[in-house]
Protein backbone atom coordinates (compact mmCIF):
# COMPACT_ATOMS: atom_id res chain seq x y z
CA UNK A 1 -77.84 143.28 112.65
CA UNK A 2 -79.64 141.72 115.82
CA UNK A 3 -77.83 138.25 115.19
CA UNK A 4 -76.34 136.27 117.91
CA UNK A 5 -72.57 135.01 117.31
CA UNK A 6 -70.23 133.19 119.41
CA UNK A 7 -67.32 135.35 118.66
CA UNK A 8 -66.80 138.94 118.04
CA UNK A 9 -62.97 140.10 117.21
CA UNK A 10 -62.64 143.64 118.34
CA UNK A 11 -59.93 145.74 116.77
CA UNK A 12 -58.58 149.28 117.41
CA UNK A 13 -56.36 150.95 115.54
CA UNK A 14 -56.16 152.14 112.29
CA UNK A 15 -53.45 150.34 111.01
CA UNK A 16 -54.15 147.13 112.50
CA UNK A 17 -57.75 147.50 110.62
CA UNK A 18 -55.52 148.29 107.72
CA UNK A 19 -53.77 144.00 107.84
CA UNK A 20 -57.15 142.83 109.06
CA UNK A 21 -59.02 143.91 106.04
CA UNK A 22 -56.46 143.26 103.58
CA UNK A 23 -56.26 139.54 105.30
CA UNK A 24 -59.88 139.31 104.66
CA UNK A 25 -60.05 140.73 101.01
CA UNK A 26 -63.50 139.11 99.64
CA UNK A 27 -65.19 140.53 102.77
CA UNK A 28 -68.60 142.27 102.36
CA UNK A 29 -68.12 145.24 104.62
CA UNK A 30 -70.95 146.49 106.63
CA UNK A 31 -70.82 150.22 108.75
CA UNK A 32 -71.73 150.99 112.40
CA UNK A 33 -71.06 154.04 114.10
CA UNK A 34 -67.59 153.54 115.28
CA UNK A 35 -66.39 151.45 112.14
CA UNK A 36 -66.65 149.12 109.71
CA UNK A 37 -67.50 145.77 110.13
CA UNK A 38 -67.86 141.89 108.54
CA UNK A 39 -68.55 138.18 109.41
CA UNK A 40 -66.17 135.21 108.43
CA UNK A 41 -67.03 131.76 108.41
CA UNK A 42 -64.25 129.16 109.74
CA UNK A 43 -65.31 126.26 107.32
CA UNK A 44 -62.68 124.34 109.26
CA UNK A 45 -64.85 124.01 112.55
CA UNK A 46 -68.47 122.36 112.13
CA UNK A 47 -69.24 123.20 116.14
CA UNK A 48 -68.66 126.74 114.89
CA UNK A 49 -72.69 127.72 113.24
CA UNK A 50 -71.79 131.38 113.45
CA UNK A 51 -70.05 133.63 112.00
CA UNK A 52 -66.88 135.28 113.59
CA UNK A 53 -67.77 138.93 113.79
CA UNK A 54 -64.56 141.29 113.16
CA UNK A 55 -65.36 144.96 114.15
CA UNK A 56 -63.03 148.40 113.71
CA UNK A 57 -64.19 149.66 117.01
CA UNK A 58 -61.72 152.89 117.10
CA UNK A 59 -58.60 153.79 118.70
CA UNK A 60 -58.61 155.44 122.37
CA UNK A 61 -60.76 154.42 125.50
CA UNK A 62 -63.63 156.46 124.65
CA UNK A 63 -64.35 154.16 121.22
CA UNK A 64 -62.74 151.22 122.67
CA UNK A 65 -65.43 151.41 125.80
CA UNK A 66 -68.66 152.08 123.01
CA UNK A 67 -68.15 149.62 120.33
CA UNK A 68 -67.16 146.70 122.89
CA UNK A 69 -71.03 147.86 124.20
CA UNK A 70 -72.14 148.13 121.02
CA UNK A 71 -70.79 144.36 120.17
CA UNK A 72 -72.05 143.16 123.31
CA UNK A 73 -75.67 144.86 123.00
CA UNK A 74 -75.56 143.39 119.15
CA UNK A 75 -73.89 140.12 118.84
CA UNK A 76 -74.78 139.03 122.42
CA UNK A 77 -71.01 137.12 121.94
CA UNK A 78 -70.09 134.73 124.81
CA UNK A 79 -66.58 136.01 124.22
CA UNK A 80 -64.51 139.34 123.24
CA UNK A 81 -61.60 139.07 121.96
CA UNK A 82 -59.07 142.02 121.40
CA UNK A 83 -56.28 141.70 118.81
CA UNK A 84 -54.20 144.25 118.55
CA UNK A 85 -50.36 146.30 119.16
CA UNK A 86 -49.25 147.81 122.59
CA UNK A 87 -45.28 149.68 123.54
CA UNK A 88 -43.05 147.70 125.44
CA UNK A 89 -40.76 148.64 128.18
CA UNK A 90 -37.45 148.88 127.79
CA UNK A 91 -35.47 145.98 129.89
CA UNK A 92 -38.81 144.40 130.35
CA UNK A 93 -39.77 143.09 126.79
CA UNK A 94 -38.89 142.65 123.43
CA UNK A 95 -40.05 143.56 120.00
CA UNK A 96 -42.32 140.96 118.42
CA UNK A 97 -43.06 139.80 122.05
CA UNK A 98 -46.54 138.88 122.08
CA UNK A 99 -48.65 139.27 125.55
CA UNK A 100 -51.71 137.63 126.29
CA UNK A 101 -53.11 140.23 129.27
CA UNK A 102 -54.61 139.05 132.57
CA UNK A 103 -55.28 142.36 134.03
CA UNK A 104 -55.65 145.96 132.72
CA UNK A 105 -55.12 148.99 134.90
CA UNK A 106 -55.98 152.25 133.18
CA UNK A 107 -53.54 154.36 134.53
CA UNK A 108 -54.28 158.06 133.50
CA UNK A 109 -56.72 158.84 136.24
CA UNK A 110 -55.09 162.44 138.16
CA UNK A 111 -57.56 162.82 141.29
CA UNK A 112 -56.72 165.43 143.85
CA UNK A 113 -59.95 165.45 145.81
CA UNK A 114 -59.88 161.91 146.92
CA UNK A 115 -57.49 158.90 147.36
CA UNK A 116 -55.99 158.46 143.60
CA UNK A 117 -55.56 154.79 144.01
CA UNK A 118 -59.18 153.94 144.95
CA UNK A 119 -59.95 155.65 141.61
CA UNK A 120 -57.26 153.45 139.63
CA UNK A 121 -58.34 150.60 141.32
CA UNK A 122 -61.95 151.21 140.20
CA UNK A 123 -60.92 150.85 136.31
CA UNK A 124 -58.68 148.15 137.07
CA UNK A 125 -60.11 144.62 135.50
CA UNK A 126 -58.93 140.64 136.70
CA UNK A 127 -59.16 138.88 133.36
CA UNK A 128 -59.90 134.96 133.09
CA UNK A 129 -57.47 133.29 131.44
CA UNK A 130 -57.67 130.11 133.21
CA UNK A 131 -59.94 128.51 130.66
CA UNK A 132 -57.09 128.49 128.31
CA UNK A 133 -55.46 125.01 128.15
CA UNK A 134 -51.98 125.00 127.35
CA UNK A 135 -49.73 124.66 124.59
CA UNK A 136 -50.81 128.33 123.58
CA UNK A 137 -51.60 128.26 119.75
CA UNK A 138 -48.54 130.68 120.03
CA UNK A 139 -45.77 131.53 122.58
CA UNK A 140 -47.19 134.37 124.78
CA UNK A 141 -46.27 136.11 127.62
CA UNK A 142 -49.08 136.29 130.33
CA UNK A 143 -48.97 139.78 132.16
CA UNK A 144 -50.94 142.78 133.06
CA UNK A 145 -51.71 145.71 130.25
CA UNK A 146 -51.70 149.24 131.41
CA UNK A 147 -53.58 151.44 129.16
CA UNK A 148 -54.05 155.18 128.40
CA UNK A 149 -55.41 157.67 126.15
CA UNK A 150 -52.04 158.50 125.02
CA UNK A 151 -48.71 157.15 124.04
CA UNK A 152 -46.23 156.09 126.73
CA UNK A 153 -44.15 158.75 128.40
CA UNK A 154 -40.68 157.53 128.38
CA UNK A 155 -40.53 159.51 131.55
CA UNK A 156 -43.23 157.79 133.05
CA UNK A 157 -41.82 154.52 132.44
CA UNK A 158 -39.99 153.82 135.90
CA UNK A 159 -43.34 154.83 137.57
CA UNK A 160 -45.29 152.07 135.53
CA UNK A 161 -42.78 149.59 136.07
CA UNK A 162 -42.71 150.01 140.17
CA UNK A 163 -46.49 151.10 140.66
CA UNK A 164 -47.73 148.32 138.75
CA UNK A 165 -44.39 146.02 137.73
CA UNK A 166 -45.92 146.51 134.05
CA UNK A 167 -44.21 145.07 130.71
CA UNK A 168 -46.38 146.85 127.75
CA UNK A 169 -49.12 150.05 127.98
CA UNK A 170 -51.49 150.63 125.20
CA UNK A 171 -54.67 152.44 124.40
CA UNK A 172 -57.78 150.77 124.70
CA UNK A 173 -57.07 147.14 127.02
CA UNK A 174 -58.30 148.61 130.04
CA UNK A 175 -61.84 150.18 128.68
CA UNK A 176 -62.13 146.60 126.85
CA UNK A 177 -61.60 144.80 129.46
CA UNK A 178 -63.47 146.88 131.95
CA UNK A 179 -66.68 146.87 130.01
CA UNK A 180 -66.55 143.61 129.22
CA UNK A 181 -66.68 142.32 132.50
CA UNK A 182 -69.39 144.63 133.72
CA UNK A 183 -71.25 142.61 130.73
CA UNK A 184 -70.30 139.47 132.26
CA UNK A 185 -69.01 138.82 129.13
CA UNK A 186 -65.64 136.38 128.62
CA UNK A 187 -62.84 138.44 127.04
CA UNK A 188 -59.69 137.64 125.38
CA UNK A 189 -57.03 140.41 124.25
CA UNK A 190 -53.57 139.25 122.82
CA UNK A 191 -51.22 142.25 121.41
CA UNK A 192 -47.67 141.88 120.22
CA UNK A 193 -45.07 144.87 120.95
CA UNK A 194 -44.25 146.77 117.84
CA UNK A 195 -41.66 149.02 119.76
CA UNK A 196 -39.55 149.71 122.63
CA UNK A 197 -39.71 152.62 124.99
CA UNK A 198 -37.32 153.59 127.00
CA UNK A 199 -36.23 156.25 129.80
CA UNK A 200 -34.39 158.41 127.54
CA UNK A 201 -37.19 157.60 124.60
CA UNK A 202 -39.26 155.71 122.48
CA UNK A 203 -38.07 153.79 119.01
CA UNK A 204 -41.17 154.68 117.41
CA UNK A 205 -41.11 158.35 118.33
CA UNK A 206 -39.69 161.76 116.85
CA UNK A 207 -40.97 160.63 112.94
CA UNK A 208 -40.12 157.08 113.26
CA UNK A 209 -43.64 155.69 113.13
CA UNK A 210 -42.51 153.53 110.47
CA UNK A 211 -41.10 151.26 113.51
CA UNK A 212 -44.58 151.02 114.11
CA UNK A 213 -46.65 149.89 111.00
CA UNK A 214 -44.04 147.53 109.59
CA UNK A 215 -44.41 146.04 112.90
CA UNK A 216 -47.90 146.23 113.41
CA UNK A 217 -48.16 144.42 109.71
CA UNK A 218 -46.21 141.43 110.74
CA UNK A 219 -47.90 141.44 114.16
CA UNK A 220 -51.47 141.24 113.44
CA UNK A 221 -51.18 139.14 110.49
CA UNK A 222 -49.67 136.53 112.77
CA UNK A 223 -52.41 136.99 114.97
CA UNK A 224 -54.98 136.65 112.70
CA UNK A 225 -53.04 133.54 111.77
CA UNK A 226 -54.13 131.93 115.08
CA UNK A 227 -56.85 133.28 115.90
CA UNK A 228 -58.90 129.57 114.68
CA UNK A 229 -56.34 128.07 117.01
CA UNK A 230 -57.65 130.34 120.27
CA UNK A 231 -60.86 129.12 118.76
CA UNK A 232 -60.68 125.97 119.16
CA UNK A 233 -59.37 126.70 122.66
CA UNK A 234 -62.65 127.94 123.59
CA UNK A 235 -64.70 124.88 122.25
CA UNK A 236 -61.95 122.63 124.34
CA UNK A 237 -63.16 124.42 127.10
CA UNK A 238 -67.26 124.60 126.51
């Protein structure tokens, strides 16, 4: 599996895994620790020798931070790219809303023996986008990702929103992100919202999930969709 590849797609969750591999449904599927894994060919670009690598890395930071290593220490990819879901703020965003991230902050670090902020500040990750040329293949929303190993407290919300003046919180962005960049490795993550969370609670919670994967259906499949388009952003740029 020591192969060298341009592009490796990372993604998380179950459920998006679930539209990516039905998407790709002539796919020989290969295992690694964290997940399973395939190659696609874009016929459609002849600069592009390599396969595109599409991995189930896990959901959480824990396997979000070891199969973006593993990728990295396998594919040696120029670039990372993240599709994927995230919860979006209530008053901030909208459902379907897709955000293109330019910073994670993991934000469930509790230290009471130092100066907390030094310690979020230590996980928190500047991401390039600037090599981007617009039109977008699709409308996005530029704006920072905070991310933690759990979903968003609707409680927690006006914190988020004044600490940070964040939009969207997910999972795995920040660990991504983070390790990524201590590769000095490019990295790309682009998640749609598949529900709202508010102060009082979130549209996806108390046995709704079902907010959630009929979003997270129509969500990844149009990312997939344009993902050749971000593709062909990065051989603008090279």
């Amino acid at each position: 599996m020591g192969i060298h590849t341009t592009f490796v797609v990372l993604i998380s969750a179950n459920a998006e895994w679930r539209v990516v591999r039905n998407y790709f449904p002539d796919c020989k599927i290969n295992t690694s620790p964290f997940g399973e894994w395939f190659s696609h060919h874009y016929k459609e670009f002849s600069e592009l020798i390599e396969p595109v690598i599409f991995m189930h890395g896990g959901w959480g930071k824990v396997a979000a931070a070891a199969s973006t290593q593993y990728m990295i220490d396998h594919w040696q990819p120029k670039i990372v790219i993240n599709l994927g879901t995230c919860g979006g703020f209530e008053g901030e965003t909208t459902r379907g809303e897709i955000i293109l991230a330019n910073k994670t902050i993991i934000y469930d670090i509790y230290e009471q023996m130092g100066d907390p902020d030094d310690h979020i500040l230590h996980y928190t990750t500047e991401i390039d986008t600037t090599w981007i040329s617009k039109p977008y293949p699709i409308p996005v929303r530029c704006s920072l990702m905070v991310s933690g190993d759990r979903d968003l407290f609707s409680s927690e919300i006006p914190k988020l929103k004044s600490n940070y003046d964040a939009i969207a919180g997910d999972w795995e962005s920040g660990a991504i992100a983070w390790v990524s960049n201590m590769n000095h490795t490019r990295c790309l993550i682009v998640r749609g919202v598949t529900d709202i969370v508010g102060v009082e609670m979130g549209e996806a919670y108390n046995g709704n999930y079902s907010v959630y994967y009929e979003n997270t259906e129509v969500i990844m499949k149009m990312l997939i969709d344009s993902l050749p388009q971000w593709l062909l952003k990065y051989f603008e740029y090279v």
